[in-house]
N, C-alpha and C. Protein backbone atom coordinates (compact mmCIF):
# COMPACT_ATOMS: atom_id res chain seq x y z
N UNK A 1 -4.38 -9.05 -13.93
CA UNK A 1 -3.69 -7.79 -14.07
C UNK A 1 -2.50 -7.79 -13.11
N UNK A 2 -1.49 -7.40 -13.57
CA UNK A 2 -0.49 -7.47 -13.08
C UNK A 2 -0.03 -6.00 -12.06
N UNK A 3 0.00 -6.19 -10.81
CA UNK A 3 -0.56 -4.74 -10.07
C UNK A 3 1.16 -4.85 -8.76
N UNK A 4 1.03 -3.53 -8.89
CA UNK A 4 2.44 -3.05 -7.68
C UNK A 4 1.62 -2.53 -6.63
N UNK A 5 1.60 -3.15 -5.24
CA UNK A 5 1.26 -2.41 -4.05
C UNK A 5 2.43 -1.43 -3.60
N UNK A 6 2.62 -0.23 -3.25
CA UNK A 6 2.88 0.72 -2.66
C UNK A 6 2.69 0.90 -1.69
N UNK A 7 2.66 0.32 -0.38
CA UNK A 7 2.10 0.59 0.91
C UNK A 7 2.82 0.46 2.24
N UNK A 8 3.59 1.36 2.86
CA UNK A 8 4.44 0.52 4.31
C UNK A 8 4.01 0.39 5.24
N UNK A 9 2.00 0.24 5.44
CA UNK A 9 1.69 -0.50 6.85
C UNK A 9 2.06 -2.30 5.89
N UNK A 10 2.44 -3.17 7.04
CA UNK A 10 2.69 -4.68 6.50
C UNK A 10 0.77 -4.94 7.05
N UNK A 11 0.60 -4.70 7.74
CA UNK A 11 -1.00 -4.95 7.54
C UNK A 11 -2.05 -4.68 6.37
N UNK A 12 -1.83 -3.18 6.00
CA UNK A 12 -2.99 -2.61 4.84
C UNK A 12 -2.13 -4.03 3.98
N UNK A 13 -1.10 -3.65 3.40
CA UNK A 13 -0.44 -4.69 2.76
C UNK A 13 -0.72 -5.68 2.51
N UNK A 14 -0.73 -6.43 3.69
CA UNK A 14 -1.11 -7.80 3.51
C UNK A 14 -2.60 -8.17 3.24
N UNK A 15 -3.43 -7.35 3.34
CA UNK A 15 -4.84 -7.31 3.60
C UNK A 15 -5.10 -6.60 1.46
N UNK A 16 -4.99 -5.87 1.22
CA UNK A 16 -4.84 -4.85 -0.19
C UNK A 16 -4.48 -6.13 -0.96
N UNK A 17 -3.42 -7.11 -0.66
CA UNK A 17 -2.87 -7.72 -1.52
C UNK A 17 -3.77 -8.88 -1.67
N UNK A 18 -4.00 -9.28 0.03
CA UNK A 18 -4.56 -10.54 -0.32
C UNK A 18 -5.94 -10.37 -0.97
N UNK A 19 -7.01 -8.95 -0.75
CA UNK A 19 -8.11 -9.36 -1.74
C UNK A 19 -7.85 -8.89 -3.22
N UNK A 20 -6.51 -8.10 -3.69
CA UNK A 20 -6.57 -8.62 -5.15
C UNK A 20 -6.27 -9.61 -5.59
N UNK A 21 -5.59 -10.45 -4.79
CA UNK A 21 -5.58 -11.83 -5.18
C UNK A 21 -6.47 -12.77 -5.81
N UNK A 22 -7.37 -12.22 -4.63
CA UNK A 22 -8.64 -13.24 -4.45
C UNK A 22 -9.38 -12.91 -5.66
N UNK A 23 -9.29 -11.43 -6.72
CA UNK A 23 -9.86 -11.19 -7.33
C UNK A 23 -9.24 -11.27 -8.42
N UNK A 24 -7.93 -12.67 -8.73
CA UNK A 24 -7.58 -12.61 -9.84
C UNK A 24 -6.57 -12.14 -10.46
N UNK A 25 -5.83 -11.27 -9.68
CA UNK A 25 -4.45 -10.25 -9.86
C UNK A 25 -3.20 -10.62 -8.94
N UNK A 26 -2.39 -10.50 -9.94
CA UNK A 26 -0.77 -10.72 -9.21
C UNK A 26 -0.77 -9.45 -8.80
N UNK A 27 0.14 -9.20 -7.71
CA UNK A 27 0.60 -8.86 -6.74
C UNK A 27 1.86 -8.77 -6.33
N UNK A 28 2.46 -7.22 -6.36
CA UNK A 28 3.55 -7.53 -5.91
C UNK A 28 3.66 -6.13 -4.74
N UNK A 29 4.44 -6.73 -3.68
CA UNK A 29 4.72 -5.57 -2.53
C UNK A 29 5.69 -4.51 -2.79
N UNK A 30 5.60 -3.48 -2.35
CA UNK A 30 6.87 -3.13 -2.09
C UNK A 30 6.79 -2.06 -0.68
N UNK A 31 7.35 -1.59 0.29
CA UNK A 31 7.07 -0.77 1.19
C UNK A 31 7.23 0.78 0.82
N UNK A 32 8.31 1.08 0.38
CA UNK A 32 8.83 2.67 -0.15
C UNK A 32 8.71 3.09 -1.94
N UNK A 33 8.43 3.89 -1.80
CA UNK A 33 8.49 5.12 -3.16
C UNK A 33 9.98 4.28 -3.77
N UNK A 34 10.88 4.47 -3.32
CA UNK A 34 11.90 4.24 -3.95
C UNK A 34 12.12 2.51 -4.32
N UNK A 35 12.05 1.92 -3.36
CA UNK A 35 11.75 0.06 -3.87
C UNK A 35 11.24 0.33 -5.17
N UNK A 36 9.73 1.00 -4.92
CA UNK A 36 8.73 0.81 -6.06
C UNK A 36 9.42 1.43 -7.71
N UNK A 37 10.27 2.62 -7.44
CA UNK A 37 10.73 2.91 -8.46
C UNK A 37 11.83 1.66 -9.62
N UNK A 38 12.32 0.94 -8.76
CA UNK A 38 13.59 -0.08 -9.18
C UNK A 38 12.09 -1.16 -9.27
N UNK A 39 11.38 -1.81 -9.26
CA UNK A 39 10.41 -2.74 -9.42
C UNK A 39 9.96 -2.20 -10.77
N UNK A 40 9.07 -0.93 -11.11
CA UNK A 40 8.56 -0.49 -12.03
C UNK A 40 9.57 -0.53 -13.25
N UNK A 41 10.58 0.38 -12.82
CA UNK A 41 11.54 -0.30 -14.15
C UNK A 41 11.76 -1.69 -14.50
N UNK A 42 11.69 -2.66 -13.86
CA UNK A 42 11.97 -3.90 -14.23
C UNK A 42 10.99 -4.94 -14.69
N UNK A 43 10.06 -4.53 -13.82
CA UNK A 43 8.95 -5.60 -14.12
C UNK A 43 7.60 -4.84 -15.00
N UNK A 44 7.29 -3.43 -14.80
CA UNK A 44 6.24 -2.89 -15.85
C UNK A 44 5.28 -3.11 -15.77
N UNK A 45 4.51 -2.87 -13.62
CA UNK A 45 3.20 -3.43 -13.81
C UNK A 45 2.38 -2.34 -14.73
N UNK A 46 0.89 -3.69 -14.67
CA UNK A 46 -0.07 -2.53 -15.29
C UNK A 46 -1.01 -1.38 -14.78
N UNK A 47 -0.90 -1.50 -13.31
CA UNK A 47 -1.85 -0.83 -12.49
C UNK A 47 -0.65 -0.40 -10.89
N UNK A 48 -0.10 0.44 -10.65
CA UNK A 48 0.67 0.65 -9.29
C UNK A 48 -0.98 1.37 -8.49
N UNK A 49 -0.56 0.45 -7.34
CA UNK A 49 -1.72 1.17 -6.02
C UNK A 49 -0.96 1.77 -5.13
N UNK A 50 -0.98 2.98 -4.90
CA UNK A 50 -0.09 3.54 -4.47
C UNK A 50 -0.22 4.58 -2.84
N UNK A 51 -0.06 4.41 -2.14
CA UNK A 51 -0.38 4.62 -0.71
C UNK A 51 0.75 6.47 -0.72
N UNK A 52 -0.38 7.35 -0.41
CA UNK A 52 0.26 8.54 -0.31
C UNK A 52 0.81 8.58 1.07
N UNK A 53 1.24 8.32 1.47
CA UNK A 53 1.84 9.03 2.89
C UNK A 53 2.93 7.67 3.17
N UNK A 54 3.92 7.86 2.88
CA UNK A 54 5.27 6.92 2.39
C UNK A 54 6.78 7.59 3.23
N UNK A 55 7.39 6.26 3.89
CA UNK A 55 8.88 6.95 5.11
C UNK A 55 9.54 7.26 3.15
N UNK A 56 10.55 8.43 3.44
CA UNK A 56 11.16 9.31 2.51
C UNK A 56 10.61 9.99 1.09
N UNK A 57 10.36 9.50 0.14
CA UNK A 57 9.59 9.65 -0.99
C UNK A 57 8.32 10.02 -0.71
N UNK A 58 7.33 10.73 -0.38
CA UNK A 58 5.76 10.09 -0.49
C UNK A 58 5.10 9.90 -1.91
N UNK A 59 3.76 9.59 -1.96
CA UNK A 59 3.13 9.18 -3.05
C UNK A 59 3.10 10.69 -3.50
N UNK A 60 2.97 11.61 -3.86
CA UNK A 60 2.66 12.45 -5.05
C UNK A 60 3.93 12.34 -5.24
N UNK A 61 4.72 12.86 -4.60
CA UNK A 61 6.70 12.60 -5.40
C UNK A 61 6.80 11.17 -6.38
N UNK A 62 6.17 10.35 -5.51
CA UNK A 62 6.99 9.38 -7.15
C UNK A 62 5.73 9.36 -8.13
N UNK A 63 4.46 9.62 -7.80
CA UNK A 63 3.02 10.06 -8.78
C UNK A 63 3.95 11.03 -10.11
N UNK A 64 4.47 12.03 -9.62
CA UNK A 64 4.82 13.07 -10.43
C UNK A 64 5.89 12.38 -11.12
N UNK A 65 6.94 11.51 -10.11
CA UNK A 65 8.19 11.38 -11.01
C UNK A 65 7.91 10.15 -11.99
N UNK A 66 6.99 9.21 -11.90
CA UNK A 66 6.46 8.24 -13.06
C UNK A 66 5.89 8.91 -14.20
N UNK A 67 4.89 10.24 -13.78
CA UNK A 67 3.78 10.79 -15.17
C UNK A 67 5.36 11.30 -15.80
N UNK A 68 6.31 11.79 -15.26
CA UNK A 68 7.44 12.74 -16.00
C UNK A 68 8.17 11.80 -17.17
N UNK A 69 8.12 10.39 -16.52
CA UNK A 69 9.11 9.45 -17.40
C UNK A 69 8.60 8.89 -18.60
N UNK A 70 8.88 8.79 -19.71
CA UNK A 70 8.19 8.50 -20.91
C UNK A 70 8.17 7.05 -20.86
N UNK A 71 8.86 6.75 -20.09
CA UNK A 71 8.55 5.15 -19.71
C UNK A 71 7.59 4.44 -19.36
N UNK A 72 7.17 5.27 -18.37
CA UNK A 72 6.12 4.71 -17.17
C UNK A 72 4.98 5.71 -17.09
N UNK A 73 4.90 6.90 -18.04
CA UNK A 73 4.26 7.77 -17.90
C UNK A 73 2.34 7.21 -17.96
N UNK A 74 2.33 5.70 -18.67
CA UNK A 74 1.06 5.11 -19.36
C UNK A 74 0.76 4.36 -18.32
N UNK A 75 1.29 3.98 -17.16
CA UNK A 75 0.87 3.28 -16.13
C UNK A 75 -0.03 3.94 -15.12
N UNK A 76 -1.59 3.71 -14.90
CA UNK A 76 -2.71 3.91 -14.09
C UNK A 76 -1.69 4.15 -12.81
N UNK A 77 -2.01 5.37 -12.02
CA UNK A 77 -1.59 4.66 -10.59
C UNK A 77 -3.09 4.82 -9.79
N UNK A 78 -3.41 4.07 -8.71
CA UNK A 78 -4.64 4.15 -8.03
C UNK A 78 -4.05 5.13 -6.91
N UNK A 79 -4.13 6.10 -6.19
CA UNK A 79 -3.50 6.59 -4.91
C UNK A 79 -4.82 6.06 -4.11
N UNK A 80 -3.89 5.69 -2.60
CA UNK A 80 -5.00 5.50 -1.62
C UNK A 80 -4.24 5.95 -0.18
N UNK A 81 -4.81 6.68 0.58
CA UNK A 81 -4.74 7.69 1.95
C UNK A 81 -5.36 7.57 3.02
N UNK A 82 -5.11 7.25 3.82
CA UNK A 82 -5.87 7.69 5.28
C UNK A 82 -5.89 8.69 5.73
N UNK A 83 -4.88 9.87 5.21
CA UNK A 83 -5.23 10.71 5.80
C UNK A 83 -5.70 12.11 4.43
N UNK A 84 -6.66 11.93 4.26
CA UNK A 84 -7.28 13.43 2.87
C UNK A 84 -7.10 14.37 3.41
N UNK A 85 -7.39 14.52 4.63
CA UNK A 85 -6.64 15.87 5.14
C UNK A 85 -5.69 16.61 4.78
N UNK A 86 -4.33 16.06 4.43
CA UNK A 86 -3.42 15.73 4.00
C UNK A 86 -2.98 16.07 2.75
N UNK A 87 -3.20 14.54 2.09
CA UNK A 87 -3.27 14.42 0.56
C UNK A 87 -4.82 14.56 -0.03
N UNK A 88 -5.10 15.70 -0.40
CA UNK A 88 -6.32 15.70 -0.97
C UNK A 88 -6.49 15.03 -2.45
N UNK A 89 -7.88 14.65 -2.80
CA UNK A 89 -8.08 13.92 -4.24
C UNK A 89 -7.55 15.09 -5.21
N UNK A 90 -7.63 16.33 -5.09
CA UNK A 90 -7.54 17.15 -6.26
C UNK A 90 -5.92 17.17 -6.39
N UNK A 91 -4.70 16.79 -5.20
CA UNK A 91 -3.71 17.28 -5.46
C UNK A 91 -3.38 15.95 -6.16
N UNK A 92 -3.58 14.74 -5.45
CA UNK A 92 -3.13 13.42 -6.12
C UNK A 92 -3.83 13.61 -7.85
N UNK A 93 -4.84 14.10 -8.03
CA UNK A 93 -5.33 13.97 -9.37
C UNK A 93 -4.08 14.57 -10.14
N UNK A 94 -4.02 16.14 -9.77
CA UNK A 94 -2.61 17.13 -9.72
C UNK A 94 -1.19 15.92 -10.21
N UNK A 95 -1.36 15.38 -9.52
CA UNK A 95 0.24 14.44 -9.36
C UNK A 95 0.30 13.57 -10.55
N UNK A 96 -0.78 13.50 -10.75
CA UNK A 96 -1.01 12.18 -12.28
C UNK A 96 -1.72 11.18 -11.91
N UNK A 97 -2.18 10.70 -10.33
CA UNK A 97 -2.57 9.56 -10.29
C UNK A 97 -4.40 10.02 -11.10
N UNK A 98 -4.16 8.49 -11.63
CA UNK A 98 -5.77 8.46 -12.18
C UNK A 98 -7.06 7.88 -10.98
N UNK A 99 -6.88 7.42 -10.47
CA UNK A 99 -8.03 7.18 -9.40
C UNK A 99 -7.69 7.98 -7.52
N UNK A 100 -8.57 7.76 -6.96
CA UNK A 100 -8.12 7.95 -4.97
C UNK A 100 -9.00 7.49 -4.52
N UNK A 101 -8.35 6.52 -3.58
CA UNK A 101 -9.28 5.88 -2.60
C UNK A 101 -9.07 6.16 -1.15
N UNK A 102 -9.82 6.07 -0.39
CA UNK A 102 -9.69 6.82 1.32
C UNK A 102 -9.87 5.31 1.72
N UNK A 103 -9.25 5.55 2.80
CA UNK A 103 -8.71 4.47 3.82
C UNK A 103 -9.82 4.58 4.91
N UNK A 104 -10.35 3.72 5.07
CA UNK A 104 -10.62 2.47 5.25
C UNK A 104 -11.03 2.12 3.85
N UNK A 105 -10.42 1.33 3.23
CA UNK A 105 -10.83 0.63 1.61
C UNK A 105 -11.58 -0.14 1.83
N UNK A 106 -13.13 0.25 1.25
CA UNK A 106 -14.08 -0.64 0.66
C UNK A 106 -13.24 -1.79 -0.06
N UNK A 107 -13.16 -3.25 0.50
CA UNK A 107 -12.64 -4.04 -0.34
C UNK A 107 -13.33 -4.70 -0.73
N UNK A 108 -14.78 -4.71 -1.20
CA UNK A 108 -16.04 -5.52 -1.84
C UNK A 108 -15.43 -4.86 -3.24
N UNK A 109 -15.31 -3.24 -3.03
CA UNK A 109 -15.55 -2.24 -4.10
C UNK A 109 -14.13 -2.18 -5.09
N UNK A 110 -12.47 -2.50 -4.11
CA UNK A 110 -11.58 -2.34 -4.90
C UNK A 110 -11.14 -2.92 -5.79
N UNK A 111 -11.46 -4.23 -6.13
CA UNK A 111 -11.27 -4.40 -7.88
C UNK A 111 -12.10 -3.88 -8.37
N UNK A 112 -13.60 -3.19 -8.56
CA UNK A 112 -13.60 -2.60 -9.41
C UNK A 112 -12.97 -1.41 -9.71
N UNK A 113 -12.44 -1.03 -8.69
CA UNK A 113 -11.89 0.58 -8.82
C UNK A 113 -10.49 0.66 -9.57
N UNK A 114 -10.12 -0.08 -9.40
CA UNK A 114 -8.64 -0.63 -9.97
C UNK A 114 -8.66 -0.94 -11.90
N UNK A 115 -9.87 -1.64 -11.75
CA UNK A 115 -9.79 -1.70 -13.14
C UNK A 115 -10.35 -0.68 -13.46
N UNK A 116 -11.38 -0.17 -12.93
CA UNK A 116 -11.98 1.25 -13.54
C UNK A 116 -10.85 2.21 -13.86
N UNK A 117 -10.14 2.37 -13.06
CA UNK A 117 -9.10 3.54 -13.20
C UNK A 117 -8.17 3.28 -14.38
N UNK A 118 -7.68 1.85 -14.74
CA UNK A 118 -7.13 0.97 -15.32
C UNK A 118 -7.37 1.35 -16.80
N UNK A 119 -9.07 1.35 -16.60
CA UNK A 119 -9.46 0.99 -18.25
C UNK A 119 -9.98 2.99 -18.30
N UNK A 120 -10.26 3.74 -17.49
CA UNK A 120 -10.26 5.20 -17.96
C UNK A 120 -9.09 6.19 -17.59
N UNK A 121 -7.90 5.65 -17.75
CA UNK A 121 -6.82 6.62 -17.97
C UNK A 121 -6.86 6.77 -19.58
N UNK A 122 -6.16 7.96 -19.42
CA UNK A 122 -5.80 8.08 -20.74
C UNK A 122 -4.59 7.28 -21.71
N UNK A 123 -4.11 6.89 -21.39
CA UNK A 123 -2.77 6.60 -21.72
C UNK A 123 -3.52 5.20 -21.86
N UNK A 124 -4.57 3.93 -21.32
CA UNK A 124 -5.45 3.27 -22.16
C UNK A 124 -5.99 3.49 -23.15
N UNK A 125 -6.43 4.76 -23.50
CA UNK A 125 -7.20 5.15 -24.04
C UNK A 125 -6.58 5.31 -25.63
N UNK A 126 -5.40 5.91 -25.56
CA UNK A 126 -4.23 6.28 -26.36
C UNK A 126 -3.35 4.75 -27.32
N UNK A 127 -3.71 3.72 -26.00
CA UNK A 127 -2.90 2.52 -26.31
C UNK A 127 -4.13 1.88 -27.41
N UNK A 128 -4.90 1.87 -27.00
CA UNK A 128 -6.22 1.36 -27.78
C UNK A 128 -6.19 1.90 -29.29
N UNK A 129 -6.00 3.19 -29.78
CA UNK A 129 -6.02 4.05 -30.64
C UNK A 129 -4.84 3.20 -31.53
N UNK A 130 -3.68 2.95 -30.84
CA UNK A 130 -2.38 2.73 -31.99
C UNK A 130 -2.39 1.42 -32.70
């Protein structure tokens, strides 16, 4: 599966990336909301993991501005947070993302969560149908 990290610690980063790797999935970085926007247009992953708490953009801003685009509107995003305090699951749900994961990431658990979210969005669901 072809997957966009969203994340500007270079640690979670490097760590997020390297066990989807390990589990089979390309990988691509990006640090900011806005990188990620110019990547998504170009390349069309299938799964963005997307880190809410982002320098300028944060994750529900570009959550909302992907579900808006008829482009990108079918792309899963996973949101993941350290701080729920914060970004709660109900607002990211709110935003469009289809899954939330809290920080410290179970990484035994995150490929399945990735594809779970992957294979129960709707917009899978919809693609399957046509």
């Amino acid at each position: 599966m072809n997957i966009l990290l969203v994340e500007d610690d270079p640690t979670d980063s490097k760590l997020l990336s390297a066990v989807l790797k390990s589990s089979g999935h390309r990988v691509l970085e990006k640090a900011s909301a806005e990188q990620a926007v110019e990547e998504i247009k170009a390349r069309k992953p299938e799964v963005v993991l997307l880190d809410l708490k982002l320098p300028g953009m944060d994750g529900l801003a570009l959550a909302r501005r992907l579900k808006k685009d008829p482009n990108t509107l079918h792309i899963p995003i996973v949101a993941i947070t350290a701080a729920p305090e914060k970004f709660s699951k109900e607002e990211a749900l709110a935003a469009g993302c289809d899954a939330y994961i809290v920080k410290p990431v179970d990484t035994r658990k995150l490929h399945e969560q990735i594809v779970g979210a992957a294979a129960n969005s709707p917009a899978s669901s919809e693609q399957g149908e046509a």
